[in-house]
Protein backbone atom coordinates (compact mmCIF):
# COMPACT_ATOMS: atom_id res chain seq x y z
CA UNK A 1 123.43 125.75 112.01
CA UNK A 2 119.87 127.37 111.21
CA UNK A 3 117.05 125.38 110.86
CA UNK A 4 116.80 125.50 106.96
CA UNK A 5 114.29 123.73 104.97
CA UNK A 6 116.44 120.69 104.30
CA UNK A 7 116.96 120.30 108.03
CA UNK A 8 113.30 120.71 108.47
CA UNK A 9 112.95 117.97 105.43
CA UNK A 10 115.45 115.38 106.51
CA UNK A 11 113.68 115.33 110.46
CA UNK A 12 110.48 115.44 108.88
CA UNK A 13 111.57 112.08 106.75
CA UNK A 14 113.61 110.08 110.06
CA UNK A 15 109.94 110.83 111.66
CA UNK A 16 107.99 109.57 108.75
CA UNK A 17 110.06 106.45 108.48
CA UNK A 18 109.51 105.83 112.09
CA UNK A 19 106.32 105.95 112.16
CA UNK A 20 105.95 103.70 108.78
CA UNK A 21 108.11 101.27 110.91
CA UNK A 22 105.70 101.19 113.67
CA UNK A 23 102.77 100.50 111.11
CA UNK A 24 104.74 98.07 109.35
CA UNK A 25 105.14 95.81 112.51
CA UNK A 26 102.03 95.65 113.21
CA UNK A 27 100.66 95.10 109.51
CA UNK A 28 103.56 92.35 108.10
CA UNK A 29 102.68 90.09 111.29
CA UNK A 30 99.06 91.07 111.23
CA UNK A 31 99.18 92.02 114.84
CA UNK A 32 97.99 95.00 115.76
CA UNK A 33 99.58 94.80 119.89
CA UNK A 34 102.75 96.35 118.81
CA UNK A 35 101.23 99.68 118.20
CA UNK A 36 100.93 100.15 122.01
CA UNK A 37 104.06 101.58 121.83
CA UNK A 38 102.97 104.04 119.94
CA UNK A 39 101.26 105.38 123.20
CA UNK A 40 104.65 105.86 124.66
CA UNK A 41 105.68 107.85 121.70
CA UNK A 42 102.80 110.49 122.43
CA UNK A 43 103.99 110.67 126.10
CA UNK A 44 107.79 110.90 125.60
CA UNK A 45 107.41 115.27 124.54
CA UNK A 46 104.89 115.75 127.13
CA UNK A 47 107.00 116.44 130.20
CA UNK A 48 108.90 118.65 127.56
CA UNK A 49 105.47 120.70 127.19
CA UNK A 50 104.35 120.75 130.58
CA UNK A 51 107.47 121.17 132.65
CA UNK A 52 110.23 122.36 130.40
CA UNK A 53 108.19 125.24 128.44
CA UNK A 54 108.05 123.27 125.17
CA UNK A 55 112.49 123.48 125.02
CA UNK A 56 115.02 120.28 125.48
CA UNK A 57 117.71 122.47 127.14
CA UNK A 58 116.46 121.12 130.50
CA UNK A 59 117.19 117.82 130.05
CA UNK A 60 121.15 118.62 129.23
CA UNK A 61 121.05 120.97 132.19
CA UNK A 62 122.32 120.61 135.83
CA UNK A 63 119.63 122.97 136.87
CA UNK A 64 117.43 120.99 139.36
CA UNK A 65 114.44 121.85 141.21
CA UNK A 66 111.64 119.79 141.85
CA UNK A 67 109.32 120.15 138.59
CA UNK A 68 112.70 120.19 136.63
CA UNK A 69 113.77 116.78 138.16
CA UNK A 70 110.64 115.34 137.61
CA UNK A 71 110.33 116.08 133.57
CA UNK A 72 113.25 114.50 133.28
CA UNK A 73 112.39 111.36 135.82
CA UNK A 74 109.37 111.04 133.53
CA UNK A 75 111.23 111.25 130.21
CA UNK A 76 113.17 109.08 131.44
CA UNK A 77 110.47 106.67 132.34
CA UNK A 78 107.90 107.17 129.35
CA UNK A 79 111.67 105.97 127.28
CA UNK A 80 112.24 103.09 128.94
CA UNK A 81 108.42 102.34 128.53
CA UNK A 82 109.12 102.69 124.46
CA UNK A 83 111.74 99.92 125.10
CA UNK A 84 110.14 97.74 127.37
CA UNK A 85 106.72 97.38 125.77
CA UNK A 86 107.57 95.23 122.72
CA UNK A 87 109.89 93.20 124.60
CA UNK A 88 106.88 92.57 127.13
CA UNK A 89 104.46 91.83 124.58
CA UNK A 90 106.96 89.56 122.90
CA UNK A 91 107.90 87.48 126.35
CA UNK A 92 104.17 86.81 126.36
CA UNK A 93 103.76 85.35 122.94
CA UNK A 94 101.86 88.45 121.58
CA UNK A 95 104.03 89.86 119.13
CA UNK A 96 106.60 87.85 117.15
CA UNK A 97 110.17 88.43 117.33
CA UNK A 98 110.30 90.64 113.71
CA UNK A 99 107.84 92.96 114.87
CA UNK A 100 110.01 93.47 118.25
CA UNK A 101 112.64 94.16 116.04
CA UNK A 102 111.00 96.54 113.71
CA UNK A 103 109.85 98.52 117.02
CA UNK A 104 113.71 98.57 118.25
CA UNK A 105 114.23 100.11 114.68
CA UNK A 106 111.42 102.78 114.54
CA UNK A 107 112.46 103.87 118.48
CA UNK A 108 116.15 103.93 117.04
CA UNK A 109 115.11 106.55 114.28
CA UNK A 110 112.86 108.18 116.92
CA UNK A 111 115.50 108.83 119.31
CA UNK A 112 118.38 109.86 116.56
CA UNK A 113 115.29 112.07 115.23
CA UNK A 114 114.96 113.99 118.68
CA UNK A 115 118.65 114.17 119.33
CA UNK A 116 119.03 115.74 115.88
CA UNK A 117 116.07 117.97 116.52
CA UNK A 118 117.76 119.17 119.90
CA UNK A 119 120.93 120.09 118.22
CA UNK A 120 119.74 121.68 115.91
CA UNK A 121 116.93 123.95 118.38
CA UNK A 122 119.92 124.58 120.82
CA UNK A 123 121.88 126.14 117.82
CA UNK A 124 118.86 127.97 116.97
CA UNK A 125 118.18 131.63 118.16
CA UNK A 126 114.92 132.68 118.07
């Protein structure tokens, strides 16, 4: 499957709606604390960049090596970070619980957004 212009529409609409999710629960609850997860977002691609040459075949890979194993130890991480944030801010009374959801919700698109993206780059040939 090339990467056509409706592909290229359809990820660029699962981002857009994640991100509008991560506004939204911050703006319905008038709370701007859940947008710290926002960070994590930013941080998720950069081991990608830095240690994987900008591709997600690593990650799928049972190549190891030491830079190679730690991209993936701080993917890893900088996800669970995306996860763990609102439920953090929410055990300590910051956020309510619809804004915790609403992050769960943008992260869900977020992920399914990257996982699409991968498929389709790994059926890609440059």
């Amino acid at each position: 499957m090339a990467m056509t212009v409706e592909v290229l529409a359809g990820l660029a609409f699962m981002f857009s709606s994640s991100i509008l999710l991560q506004i939204l629960a911050c703006a319905l609850y008038n709370n701007w604390w859940p947008m710290l997860s926002a960070l994590m977002y930013v941080l998720v691609p950069m081991p990608c960049l830095f240690f994987g040459g900008g591709s997600t075949r690593f990650l799928t890979s049972n190549e190891g090596g030491g830079w190679i194993n730690a991209a993936k130890f701080l993917t890893g991480a900088s996800t669970m970070g995306s996860i763990a944030i609102p439920v953090i801010l929410r055990h300590a009374h910051l956020i309510e619980t619809g804004a915790m959801f609403i992050e769960f919700t943008s992260f869900f698109i977020l992920v399914v957004t990257v996982l699409c993206f991968h498929r389709v780059s790994l059926d890609e040939d440059w």
